[in-house]
Protein backbone atom coordinates (compact mmCIF):
# COMPACT_ATOMS: atom_id res chain seq x y z
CA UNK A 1 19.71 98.22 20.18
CA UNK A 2 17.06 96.09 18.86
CA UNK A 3 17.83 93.60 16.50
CA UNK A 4 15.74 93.39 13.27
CA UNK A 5 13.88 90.07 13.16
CA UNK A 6 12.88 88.93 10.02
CA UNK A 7 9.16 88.99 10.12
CA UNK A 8 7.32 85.45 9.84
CA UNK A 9 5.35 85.40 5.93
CA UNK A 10 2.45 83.43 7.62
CA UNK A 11 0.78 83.88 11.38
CA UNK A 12 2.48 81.78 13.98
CA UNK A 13 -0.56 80.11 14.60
CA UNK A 14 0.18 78.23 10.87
CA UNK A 15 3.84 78.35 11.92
CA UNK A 16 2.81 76.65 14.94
CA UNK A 17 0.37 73.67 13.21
CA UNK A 18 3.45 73.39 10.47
CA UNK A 19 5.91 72.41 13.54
CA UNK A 20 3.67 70.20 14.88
CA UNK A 21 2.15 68.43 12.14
CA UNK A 22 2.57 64.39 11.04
CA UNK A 23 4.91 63.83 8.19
CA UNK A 24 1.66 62.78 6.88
CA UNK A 25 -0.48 65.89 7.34
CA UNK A 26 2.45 68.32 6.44
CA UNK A 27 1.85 67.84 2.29
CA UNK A 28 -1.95 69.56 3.06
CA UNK A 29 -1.04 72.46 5.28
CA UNK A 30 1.76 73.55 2.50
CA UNK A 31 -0.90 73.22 -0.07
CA UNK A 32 -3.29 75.82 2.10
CA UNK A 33 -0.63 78.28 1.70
CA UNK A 34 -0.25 80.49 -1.95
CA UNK A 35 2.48 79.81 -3.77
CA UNK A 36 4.14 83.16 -3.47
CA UNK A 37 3.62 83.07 0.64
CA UNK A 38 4.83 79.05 0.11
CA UNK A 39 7.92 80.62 -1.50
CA UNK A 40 8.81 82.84 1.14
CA UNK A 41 7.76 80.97 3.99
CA UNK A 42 10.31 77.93 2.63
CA UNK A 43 13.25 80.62 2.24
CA UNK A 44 12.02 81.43 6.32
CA UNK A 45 12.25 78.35 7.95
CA UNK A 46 15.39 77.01 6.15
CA UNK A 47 17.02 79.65 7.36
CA UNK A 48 16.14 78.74 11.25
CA UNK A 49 17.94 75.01 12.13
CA UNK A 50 15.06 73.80 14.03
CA UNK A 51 12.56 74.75 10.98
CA UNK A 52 15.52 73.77 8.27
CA UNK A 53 13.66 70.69 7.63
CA UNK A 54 10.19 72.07 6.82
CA UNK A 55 12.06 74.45 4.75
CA UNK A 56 13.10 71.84 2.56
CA UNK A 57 9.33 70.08 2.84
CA UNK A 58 7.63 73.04 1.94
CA UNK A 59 10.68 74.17 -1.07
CA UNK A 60 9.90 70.67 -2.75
CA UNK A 61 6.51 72.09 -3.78
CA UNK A 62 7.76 75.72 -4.96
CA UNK A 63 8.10 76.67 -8.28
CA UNK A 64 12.12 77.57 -9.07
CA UNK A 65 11.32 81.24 -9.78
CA UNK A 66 9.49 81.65 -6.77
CA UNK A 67 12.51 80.46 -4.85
CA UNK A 68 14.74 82.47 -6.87
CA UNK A 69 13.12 85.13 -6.71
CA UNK A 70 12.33 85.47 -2.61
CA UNK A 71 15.61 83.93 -1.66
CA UNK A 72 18.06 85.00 -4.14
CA UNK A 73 21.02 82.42 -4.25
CA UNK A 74 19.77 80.75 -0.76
CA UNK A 75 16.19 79.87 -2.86
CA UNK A 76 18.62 78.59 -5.97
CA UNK A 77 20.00 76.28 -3.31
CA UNK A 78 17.19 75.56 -1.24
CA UNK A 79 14.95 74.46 -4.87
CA UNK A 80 18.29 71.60 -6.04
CA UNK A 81 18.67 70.65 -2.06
CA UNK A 82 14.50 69.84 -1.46
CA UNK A 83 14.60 67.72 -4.87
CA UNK A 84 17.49 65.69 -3.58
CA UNK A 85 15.86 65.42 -0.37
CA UNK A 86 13.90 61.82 -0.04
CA UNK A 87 11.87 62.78 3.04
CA UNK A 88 11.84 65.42 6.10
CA UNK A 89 13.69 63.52 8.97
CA UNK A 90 10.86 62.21 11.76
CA UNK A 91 13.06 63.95 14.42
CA UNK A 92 12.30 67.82 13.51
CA UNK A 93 8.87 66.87 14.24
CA UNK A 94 7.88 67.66 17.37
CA UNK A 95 10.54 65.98 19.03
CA UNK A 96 13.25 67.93 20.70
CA UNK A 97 16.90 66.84 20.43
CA UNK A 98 18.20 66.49 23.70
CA UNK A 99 20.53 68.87 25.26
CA UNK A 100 23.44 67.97 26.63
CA UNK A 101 25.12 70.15 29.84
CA UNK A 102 29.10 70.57 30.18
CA UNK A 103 31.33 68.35 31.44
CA UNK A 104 34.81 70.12 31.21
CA UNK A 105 37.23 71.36 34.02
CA UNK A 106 35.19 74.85 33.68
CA UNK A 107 32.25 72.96 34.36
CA UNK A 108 33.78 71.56 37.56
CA UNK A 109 35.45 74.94 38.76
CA UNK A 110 32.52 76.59 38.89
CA UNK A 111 30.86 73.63 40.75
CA UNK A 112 33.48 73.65 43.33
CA UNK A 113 33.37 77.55 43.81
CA UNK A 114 29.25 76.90 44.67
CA UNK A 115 30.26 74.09 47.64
């Protein structure tokens, strides 16, 4: 069974230079985009928690309807939540969080059952 991926409104390629860009460069890719593919694209990445963040960057210059009207009640949300939002955090920017490994007693058992 294949799962049906929601299909990105932009080519990774502009995906890719969003992920990577400064928090100063970010404000003029956005702008390259329409407003309609903005819209969408915003509703697209909020909805993946490493992209959540340029979600809300690229929401705070969408028109409400545009939201509304590609995101439903997510877009409603995601247009009051990027006009309370002061900046996008320096961390989703190219920076991965570090990943932590187990610990716990299952962590151990299995380590003892590869000695």
């Amino acid at each position: 069974m294949q799962l049906n991926e929601e299909a990105c409104p932009v080519p990774e390629s502009v995906l890719g230079q969003l992920y990577r860009a400064s928090p100063q460069g970010l404000p003029a890719l956005i702008d390259s985009v329409p407003a309609s593919t903005r819209a969408m694209l915003a509703v697209y990445c909020y909805r993946r928690s490493h992209l959540a963040s340029i979600g809300l960057a690229i929401a705070s210059s969408c028109d409400e309807d545009d939201l509304n009207f590609h995101g439903g009640n997510l877009g409603a949300d995601l247009y009051t939540k990027s006009r309370n939002a002061t900046a996008v955090p320096e961390s989703s920017r190219g920076q991965r969080q570090k990943i932590s490994l187990s610990q716990g007693s299952l962590m151990q058992v299995i380590a003892q059952d590869l000695i």
